[in-house]
Each structure stands twice: as structure tokens, then as C-alpha cells.
Protein backbone atom coordinates (compact mmCIF):
# COMPACT_ATOMS: atom_id res chain seq x y z
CA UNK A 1 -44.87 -63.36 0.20
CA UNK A 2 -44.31 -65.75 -2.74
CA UNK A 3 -46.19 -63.32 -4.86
CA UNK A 4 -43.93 -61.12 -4.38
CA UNK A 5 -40.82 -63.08 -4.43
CA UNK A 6 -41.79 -63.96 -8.08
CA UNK A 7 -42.11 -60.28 -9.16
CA UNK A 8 -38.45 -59.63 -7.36
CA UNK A 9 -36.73 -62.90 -9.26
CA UNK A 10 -39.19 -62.58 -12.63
CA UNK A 11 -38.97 -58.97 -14.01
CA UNK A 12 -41.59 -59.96 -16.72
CA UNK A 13 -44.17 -61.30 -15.00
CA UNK A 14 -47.22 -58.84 -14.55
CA UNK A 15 -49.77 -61.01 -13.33
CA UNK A 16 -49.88 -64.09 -11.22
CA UNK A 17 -52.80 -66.55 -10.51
CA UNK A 18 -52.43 -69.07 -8.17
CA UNK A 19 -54.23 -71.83 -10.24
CA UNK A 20 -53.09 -70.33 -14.02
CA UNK A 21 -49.38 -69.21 -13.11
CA UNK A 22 -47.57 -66.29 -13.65
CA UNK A 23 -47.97 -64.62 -16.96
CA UNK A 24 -45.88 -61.65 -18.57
CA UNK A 25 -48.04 -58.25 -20.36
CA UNK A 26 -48.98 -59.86 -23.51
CA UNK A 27 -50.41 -62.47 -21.36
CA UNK A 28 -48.14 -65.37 -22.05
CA UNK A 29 -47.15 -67.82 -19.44
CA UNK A 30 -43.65 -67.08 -17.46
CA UNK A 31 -42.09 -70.17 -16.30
CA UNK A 32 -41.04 -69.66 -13.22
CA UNK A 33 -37.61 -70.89 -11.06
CA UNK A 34 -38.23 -72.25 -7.92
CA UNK A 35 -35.11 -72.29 -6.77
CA UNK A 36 -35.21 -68.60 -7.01
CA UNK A 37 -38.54 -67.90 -5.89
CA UNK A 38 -37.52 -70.19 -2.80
CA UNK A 39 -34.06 -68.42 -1.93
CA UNK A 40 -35.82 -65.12 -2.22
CA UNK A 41 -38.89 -66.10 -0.18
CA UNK A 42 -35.99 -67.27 2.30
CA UNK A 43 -34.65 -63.81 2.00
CA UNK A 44 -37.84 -62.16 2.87
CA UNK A 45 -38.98 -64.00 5.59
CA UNK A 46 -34.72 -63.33 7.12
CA UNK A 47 -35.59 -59.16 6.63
CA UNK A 48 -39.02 -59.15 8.03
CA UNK A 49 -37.64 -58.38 11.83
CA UNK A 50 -35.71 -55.66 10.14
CA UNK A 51 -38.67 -54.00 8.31
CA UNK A 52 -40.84 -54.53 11.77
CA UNK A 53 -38.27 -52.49 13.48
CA UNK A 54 -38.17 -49.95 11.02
CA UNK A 55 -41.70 -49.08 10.43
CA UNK A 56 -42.00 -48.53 14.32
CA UNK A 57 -39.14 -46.38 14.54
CA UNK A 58 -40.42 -44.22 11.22
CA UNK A 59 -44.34 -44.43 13.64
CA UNK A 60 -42.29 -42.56 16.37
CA UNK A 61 -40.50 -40.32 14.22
CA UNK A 62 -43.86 -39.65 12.86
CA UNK A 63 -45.05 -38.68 16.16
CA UNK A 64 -42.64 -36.39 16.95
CA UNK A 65 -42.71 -34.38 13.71
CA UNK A 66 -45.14 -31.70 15.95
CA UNK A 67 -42.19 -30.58 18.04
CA UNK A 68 -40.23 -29.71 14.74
CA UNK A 69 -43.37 -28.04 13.04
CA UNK A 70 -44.01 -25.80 15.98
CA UNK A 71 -40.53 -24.46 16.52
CA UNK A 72 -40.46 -23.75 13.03
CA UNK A 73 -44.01 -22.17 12.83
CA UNK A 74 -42.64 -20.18 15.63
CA UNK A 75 -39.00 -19.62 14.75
CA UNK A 76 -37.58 -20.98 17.78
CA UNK A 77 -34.73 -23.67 17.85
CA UNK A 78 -36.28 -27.29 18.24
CA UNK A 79 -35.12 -27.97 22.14
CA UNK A 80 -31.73 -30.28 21.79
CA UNK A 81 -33.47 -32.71 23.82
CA UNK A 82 -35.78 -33.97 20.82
CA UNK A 83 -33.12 -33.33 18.15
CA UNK A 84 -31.48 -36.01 20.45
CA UNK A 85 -34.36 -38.54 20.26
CA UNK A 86 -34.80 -37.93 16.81
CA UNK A 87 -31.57 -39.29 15.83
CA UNK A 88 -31.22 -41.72 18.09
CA UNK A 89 -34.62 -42.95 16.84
CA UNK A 90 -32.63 -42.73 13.20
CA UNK A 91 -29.74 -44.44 14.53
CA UNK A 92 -31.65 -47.75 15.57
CA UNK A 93 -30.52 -49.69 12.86
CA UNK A 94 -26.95 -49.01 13.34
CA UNK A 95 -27.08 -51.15 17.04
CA UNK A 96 -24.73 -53.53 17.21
CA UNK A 97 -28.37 -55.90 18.18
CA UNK A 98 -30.30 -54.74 15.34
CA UNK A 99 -32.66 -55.64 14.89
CA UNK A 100 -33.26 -58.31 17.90
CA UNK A 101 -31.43 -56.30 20.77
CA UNK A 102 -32.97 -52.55 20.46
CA UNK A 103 -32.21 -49.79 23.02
CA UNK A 104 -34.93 -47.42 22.32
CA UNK A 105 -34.05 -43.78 23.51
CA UNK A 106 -36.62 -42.84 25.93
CA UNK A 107 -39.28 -39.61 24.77
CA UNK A 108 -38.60 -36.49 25.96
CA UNK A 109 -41.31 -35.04 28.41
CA UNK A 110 -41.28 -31.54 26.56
């Protein structure tokens, strides 16, 4: 994570080595803040339970992309039901509890 904090805060640095430093394309060493690589480390670690929640809701979107594909192969309207789901699955991080308090819409059988 402080890797990437580094790249986020120092636009020129291409390479980082954990014993050498960080160093920009021609290969000369980037000093590097602390202060900013700390408050943006900080920052990260704040947004993790947000990007948790979000890459499960995108899985479950993901696994529900079938029920769209078929009624399309077949020309039939995708069942209201799972248009439903689907955005309340896209919804999730527009609860009030987001991203600590989730109500996740339940699957529908069909």
C-alpha cells in the first residue's frame, strides 16, 4: 500500500525499491514526502471497506449477467424481478450504512 501511495502523491516516480528509493524515468532519485505518502496511506487504508464492498457487489452483478444474455439471445424482456436486483445490487453504495451497514437485496429464484 505505500507503494502505491507514493505513485498517487509522486507523479514522477516510475520505479521504487525498498532499499534504493524511489526513482523517476531517467533513473534519478525522487525524494519523497512523508507526510504525503502517510496521509495518503491513511486514505487508503479509510477506502478499503468501500472497495471490499464494491468488488462483491460488481462479483454478483457478474453472476447475474446470464439472465440478461439469455433474454436478449432470445428477445424476451429480462423478468422485472432481476432488473430489480440488478439495481439494487447498483444502488449499494448509496445506503445510508455504506459501506458498514449493507442490506443486500435477496436473488431472485428465476
Amino acid at each position: 500500500m505505500r507503494h502505491q501511495a507514493i505513485y498517487a502523491t509522486h507523479p514522477n516516480v516510475v520505479s521504487i525499491d525498498d532499499t534504493a528509493g524511489a526513482f523517476d524515468a531517467d533513473g534519478n532519485a525522487v525524494v519523497v514526502d512523508e507526510s504525503l505518502v502517510e496521509a495518503e496511506v491513511a486514505r487508503l487504508i479509510a477506502e478499503q471497506p468501500k472497495k471490499e464492498v464494491r468488488e462483491l457487489r460488481n462479483r454478483l452483478l457478474t453472476e447475474t449477467d446470464w439472465v440478461v444474455v439469455k433474454h436478449n439471445e432470445l428477445g424476451t424482456p429480462i423478468p422485472q424481478e432481476w432488473l430489480d436486483y440488478r439495481q439494487a445490487l447498483r444502488d449499494i453504495t448509496e445506503q445510508t450504512g455504506f459501506p458498514e451497514e449493507i442490506e443486500w437485496p435477496q436473488e431472485p429464484e428465476s
